[in-house]
Protein backbone atom coordinates (compact mmCIF):
# COMPACT_ATOMS: atom_id res chain seq x y z
CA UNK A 1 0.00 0.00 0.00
CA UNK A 2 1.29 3.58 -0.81
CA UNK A 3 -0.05 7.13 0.49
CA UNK A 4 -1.61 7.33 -2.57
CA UNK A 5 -4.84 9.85 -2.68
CA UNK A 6 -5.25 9.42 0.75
CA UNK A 7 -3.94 7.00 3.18
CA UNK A 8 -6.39 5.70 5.53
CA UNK A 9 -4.79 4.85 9.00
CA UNK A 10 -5.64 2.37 11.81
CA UNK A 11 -8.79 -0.30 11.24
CA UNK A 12 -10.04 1.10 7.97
CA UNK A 13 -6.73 -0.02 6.82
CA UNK A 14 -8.15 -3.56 7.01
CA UNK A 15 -11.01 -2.31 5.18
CA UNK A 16 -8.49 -1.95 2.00
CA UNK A 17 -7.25 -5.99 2.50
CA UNK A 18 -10.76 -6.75 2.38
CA UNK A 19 -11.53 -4.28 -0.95
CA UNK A 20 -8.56 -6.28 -2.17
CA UNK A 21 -10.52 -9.79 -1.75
CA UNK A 22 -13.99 -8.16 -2.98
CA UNK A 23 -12.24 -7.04 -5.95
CA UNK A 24 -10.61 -10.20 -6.42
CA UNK A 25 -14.00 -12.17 -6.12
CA UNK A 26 -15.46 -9.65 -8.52
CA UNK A 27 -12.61 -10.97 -10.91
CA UNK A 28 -13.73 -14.15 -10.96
CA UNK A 29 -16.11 -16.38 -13.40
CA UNK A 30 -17.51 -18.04 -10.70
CA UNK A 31 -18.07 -14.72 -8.44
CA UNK A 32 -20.05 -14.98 -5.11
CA UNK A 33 -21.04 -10.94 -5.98
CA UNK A 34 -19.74 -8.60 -7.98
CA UNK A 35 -18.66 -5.40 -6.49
CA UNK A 36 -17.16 -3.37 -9.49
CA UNK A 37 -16.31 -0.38 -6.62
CA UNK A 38 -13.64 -1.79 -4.86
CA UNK A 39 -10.54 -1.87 -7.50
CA UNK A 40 -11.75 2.05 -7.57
CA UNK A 41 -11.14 2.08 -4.00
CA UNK A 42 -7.52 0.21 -4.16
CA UNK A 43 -6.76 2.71 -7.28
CA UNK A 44 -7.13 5.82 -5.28
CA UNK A 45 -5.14 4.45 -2.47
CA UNK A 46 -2.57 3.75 -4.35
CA UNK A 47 -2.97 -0.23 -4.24
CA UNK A 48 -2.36 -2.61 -6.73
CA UNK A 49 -4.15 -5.57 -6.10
CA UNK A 50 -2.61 -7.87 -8.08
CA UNK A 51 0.64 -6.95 -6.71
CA UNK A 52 -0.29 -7.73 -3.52
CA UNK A 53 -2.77 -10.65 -3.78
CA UNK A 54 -1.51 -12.59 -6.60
CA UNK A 55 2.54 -12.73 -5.48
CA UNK A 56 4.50 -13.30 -2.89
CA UNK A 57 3.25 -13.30 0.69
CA UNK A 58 0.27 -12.16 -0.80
CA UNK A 59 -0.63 -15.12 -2.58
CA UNK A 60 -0.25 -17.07 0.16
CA UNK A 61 -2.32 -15.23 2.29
CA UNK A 62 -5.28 -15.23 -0.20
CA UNK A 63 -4.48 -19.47 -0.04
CA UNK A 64 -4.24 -19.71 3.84
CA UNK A 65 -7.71 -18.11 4.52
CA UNK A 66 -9.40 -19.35 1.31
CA UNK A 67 -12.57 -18.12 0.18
CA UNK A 68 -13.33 -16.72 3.61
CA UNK A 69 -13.51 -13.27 2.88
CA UNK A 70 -16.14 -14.27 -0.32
CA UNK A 71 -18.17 -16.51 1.93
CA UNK A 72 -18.19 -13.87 4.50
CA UNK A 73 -19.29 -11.09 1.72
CA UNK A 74 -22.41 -13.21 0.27
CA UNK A 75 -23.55 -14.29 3.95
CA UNK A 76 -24.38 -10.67 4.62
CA UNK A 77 -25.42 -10.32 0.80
CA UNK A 78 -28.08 -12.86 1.32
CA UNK A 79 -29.05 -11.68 4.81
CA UNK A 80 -30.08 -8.01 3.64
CA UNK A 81 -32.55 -9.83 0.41
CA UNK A 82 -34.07 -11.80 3.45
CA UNK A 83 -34.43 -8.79 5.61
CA UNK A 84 -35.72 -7.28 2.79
CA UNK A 85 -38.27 -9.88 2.43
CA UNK A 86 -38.89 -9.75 5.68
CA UNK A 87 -40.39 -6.40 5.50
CA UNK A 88 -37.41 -4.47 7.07
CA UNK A 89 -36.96 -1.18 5.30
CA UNK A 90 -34.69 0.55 7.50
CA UNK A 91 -31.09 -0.93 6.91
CA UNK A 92 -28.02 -0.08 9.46
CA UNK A 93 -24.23 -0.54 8.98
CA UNK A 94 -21.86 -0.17 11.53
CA UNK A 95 -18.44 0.91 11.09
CA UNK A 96 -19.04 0.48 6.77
CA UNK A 97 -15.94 1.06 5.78
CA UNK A 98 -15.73 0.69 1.94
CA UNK A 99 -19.19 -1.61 2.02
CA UNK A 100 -20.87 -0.71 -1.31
CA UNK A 101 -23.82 -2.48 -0.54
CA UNK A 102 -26.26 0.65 -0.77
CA UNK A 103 -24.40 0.80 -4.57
CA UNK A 104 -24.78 -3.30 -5.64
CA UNK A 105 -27.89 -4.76 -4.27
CA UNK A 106 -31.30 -5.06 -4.90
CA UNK A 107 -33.26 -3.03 -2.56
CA UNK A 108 -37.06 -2.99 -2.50
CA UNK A 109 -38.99 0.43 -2.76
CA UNK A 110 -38.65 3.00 -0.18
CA UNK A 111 -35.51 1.16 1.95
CA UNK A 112 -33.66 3.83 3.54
CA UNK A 113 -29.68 2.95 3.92
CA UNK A 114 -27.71 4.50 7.27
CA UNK A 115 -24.04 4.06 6.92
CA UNK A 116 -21.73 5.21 9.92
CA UNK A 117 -18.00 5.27 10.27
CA UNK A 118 -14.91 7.59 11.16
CA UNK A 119 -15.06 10.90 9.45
CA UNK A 120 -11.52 10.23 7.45
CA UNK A 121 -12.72 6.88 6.36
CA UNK A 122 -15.85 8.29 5.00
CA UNK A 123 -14.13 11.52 3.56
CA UNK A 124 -12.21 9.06 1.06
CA UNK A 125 -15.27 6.67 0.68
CA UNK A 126 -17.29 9.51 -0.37
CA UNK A 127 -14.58 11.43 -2.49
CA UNK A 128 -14.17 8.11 -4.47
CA UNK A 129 -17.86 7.55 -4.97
CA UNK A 130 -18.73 10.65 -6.04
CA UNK A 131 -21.22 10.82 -9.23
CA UNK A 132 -22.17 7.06 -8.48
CA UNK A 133 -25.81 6.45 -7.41
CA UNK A 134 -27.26 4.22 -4.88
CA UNK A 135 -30.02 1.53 -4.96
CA UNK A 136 -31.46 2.85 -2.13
CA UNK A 137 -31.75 6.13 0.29
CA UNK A 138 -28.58 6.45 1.51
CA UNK A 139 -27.84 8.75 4.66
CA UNK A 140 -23.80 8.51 5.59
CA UNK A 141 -23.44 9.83 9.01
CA UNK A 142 -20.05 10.70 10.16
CA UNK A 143 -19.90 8.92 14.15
CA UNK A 144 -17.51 7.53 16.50
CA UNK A 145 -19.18 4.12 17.85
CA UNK A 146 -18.12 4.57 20.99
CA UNK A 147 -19.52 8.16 21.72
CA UNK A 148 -23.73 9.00 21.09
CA UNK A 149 -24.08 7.37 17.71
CA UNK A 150 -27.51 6.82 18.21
CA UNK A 151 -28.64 10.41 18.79
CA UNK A 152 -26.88 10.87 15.24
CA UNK A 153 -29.02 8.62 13.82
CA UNK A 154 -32.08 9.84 15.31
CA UNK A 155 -31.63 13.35 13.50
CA UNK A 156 -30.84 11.95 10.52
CA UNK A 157 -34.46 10.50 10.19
CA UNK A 158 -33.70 6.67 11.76
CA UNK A 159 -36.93 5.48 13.71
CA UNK A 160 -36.87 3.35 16.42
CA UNK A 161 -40.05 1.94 16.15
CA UNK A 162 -39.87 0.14 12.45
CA UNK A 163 -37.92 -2.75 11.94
CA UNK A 164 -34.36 -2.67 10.70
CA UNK A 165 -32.01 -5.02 9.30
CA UNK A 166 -28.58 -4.37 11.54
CA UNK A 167 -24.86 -5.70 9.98
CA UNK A 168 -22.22 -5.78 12.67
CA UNK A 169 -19.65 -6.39 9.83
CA UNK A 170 -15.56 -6.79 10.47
CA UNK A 171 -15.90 -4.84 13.80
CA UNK A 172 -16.81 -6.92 17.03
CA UNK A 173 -12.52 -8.16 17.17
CA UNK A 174 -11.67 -4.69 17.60
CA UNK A 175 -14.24 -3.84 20.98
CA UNK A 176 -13.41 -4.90 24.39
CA UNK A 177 -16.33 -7.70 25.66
CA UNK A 178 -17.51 -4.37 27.52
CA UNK A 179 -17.65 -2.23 24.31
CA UNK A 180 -18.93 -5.09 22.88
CA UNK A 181 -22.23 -5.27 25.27
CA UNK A 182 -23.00 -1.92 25.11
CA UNK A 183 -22.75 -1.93 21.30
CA UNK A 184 -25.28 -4.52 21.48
CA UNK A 185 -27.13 -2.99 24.27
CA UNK A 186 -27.63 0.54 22.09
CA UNK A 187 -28.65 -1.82 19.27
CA UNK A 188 -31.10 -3.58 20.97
CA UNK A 189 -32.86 -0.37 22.75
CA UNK A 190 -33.12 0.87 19.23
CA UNK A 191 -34.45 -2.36 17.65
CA UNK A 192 -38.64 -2.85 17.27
CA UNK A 193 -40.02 -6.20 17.17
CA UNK A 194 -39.31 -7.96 13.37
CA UNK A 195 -35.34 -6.37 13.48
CA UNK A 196 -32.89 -8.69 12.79
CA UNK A 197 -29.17 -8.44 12.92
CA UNK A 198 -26.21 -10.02 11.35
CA UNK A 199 -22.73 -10.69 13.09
CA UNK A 200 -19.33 -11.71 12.34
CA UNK A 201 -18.01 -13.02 15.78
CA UNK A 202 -14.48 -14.14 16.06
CA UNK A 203 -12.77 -14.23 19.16
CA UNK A 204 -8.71 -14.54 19.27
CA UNK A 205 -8.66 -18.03 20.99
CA UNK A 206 -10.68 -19.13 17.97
CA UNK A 207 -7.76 -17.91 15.76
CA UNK A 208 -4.89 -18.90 18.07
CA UNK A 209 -4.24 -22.07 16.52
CA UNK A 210 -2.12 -23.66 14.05
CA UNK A 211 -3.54 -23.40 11.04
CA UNK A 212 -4.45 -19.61 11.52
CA UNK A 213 -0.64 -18.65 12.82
CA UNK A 214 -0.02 -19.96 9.30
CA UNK A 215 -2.38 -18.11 7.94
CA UNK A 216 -1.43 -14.67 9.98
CA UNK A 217 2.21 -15.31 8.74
CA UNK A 218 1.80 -15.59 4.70
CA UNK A 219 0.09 -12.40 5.16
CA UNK A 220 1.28 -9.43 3.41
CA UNK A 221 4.05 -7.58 5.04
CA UNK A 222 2.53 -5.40 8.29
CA UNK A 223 -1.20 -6.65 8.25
CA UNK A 224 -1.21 -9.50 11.07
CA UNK A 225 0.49 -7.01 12.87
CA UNK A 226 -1.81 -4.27 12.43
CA UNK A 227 -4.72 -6.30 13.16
CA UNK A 228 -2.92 -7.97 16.23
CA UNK A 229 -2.56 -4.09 17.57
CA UNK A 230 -6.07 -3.50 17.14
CA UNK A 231 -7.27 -7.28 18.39
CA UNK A 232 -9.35 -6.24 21.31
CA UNK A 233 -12.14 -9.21 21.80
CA UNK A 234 -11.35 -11.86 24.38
CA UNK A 235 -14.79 -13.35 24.19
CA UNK A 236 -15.61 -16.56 24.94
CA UNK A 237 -19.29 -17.00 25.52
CA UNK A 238 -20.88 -18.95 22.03
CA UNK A 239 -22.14 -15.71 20.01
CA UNK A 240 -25.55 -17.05 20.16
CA UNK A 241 -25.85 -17.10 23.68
CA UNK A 242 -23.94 -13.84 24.30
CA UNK A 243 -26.87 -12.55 21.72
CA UNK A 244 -29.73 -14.32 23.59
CA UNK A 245 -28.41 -12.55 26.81
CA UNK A 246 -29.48 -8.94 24.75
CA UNK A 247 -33.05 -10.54 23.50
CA UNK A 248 -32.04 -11.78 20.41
CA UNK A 249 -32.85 -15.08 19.02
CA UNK A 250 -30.00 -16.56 16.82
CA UNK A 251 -29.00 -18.37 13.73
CA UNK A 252 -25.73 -19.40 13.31
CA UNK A 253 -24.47 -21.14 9.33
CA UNK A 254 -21.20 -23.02 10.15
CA UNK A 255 -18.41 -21.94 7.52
CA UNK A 256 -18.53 -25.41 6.36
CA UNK A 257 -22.24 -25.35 5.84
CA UNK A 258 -21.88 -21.85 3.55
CA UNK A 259 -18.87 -23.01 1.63
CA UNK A 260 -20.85 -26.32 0.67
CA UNK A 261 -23.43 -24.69 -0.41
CA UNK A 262 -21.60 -22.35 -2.70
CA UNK A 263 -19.20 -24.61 -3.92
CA UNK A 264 -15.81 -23.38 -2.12
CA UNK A 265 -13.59 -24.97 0.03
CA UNK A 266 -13.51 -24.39 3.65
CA UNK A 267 -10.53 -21.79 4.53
CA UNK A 268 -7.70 -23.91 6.41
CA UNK A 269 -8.25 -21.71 9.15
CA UNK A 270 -11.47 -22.52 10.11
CA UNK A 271 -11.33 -26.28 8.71
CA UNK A 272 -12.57 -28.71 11.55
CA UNK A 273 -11.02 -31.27 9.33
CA UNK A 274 -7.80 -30.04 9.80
CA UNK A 275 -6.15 -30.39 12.99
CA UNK A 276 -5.53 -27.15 15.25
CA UNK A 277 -8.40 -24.73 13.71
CA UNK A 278 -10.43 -22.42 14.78
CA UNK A 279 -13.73 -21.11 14.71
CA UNK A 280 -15.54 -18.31 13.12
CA UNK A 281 -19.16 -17.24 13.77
CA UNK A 282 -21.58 -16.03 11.30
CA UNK A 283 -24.94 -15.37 12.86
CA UNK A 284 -28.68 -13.86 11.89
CA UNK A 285 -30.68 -13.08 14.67
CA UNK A 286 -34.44 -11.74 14.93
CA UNK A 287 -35.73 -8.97 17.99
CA UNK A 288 -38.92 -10.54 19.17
CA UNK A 289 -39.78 -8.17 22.11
């Protein structure tokens, strides 16, 4: 990565490795999704993807982890069409980053797309998207998570008594079990009966094993170490119960179970077939009071 148009520092830093796999994905004939943004992401940064992903420790970083980063991508793909269905026409993502979901999918009439991140990651997001139109209403609100996000919200038209479709995308490593609760706990007091809410939950003893340590080191040059900086979870309740706890009622897809169904192998790092893996959980869960 270079400084480019304009560097982005910290977390959303991740957020480019992960344009990097969408854009990869995108590449492919037998594509998950197509997300035609993200090379124009990695361009203005001053990344070049193939560079990166296709030699070197790149290459073997893409290998170690797989499809997981596709698999991930079309989980919460095929979450929002079932919200959708669902009747939920008030969509929320946390800490977007470079999502260009509002730009790529479907939407029914009259959804209404919030988007919240750090003002510098947004600033670039925003600068490189200009001219493009979204699928949907799209409000980007400019918020720290761990200061009064919700009030934000509130002004910018978000009502807490229809149902919305939550993603908690790439976000729950880097919050304390603490930060994590009372993430959840804003969520929830802002959630009507019907919401539903998707999670990534990873915890670092599900990634402290073998297979993942090979994983973290035929990563690209500085990224295990940026994201071992920023690790924060310690978690170890089962994300469905810790969700239950908040009034949720969860629905978690095994990795194995999603890359069956779409035809991909299971990353090594999360293969229970391989010895010394861990675990990764992708969860949908519905507010019934």
């Amino acid at each position: 990565m270079t400084d480019g148009h304009k560097r982005l520092a910290g977390v959303s830093s991740t957020a480019l490795v992960v344009a990097i796999a969408r854009a990869a994905e995108s590449d492919r004939p037998d594509r998950l999704f197509e997300d035609s943004l993200a090379r124009r992401f990695l361009d203005a940064a001053g990344v070049d993807q193939q560079a990166i992903w296709t030699t070197g420790q790149g290459e073997l970083f893409a290998e170690a982890m797989g499809d997981y980063f596709a698999l991930r991508t079309r989980y919460f793909d095929d979450y929002f069409t079932q919200a959708g269905a669902a009747g939920c026409r008030q969509v929320v993502v946390l800490a977007a980053g470079l999502d260009t979901r509002a730009f790529r999918l479907d939407w029914p009439a009259g959804v209404r797309l919030f988007e919240l991140d750090q003002p510098e990651v947004l600033a670039f997001k925003e600068d490189v998207l200009r001219g493009e139109v979204p699928c949907c209403t799209r409000e980007v609100i400019a918020a720290d998570l761990r200061e009064d996000w919700p009030s934000l919200l509130v002004k910018r038209g978000f009502r807490a008594d229809e149902p919305t479709a939550w993603l908690v995308e790439g976000l729950l490593v880097y919050l304390t079990e603490r930060d994590a609760d009372h993430l959840l706990d804003r969520i929830s007091a802002l959630s009507a009966p019907g919401s539903r809410l998707s999670v990534e939950h990873v915890t670092r003893s599900m990634v402290n094993t073998d297979q993942a340590e090979e994983a973290a080191a035929a990563a690209p040059e500085g990224v295990m170490n940026l994201l071992s900086s920023l690790w924060k979870n310690e978690m170890t309740r089962p994300p469905a119960d810790w969700l239950a706890a908040h009034g949720w009622s969860a629905e978690e897809e095994p990795l194995t179970h999603l890359a069956q169904r779409h035809s991909r192998p299971v990353p090594p790092a999360f293969d229970p077939a391989l010895p010394g893996t861990g675990r990764v959980g992708l969860l949908t869960a519905v507010r019934s009071s």
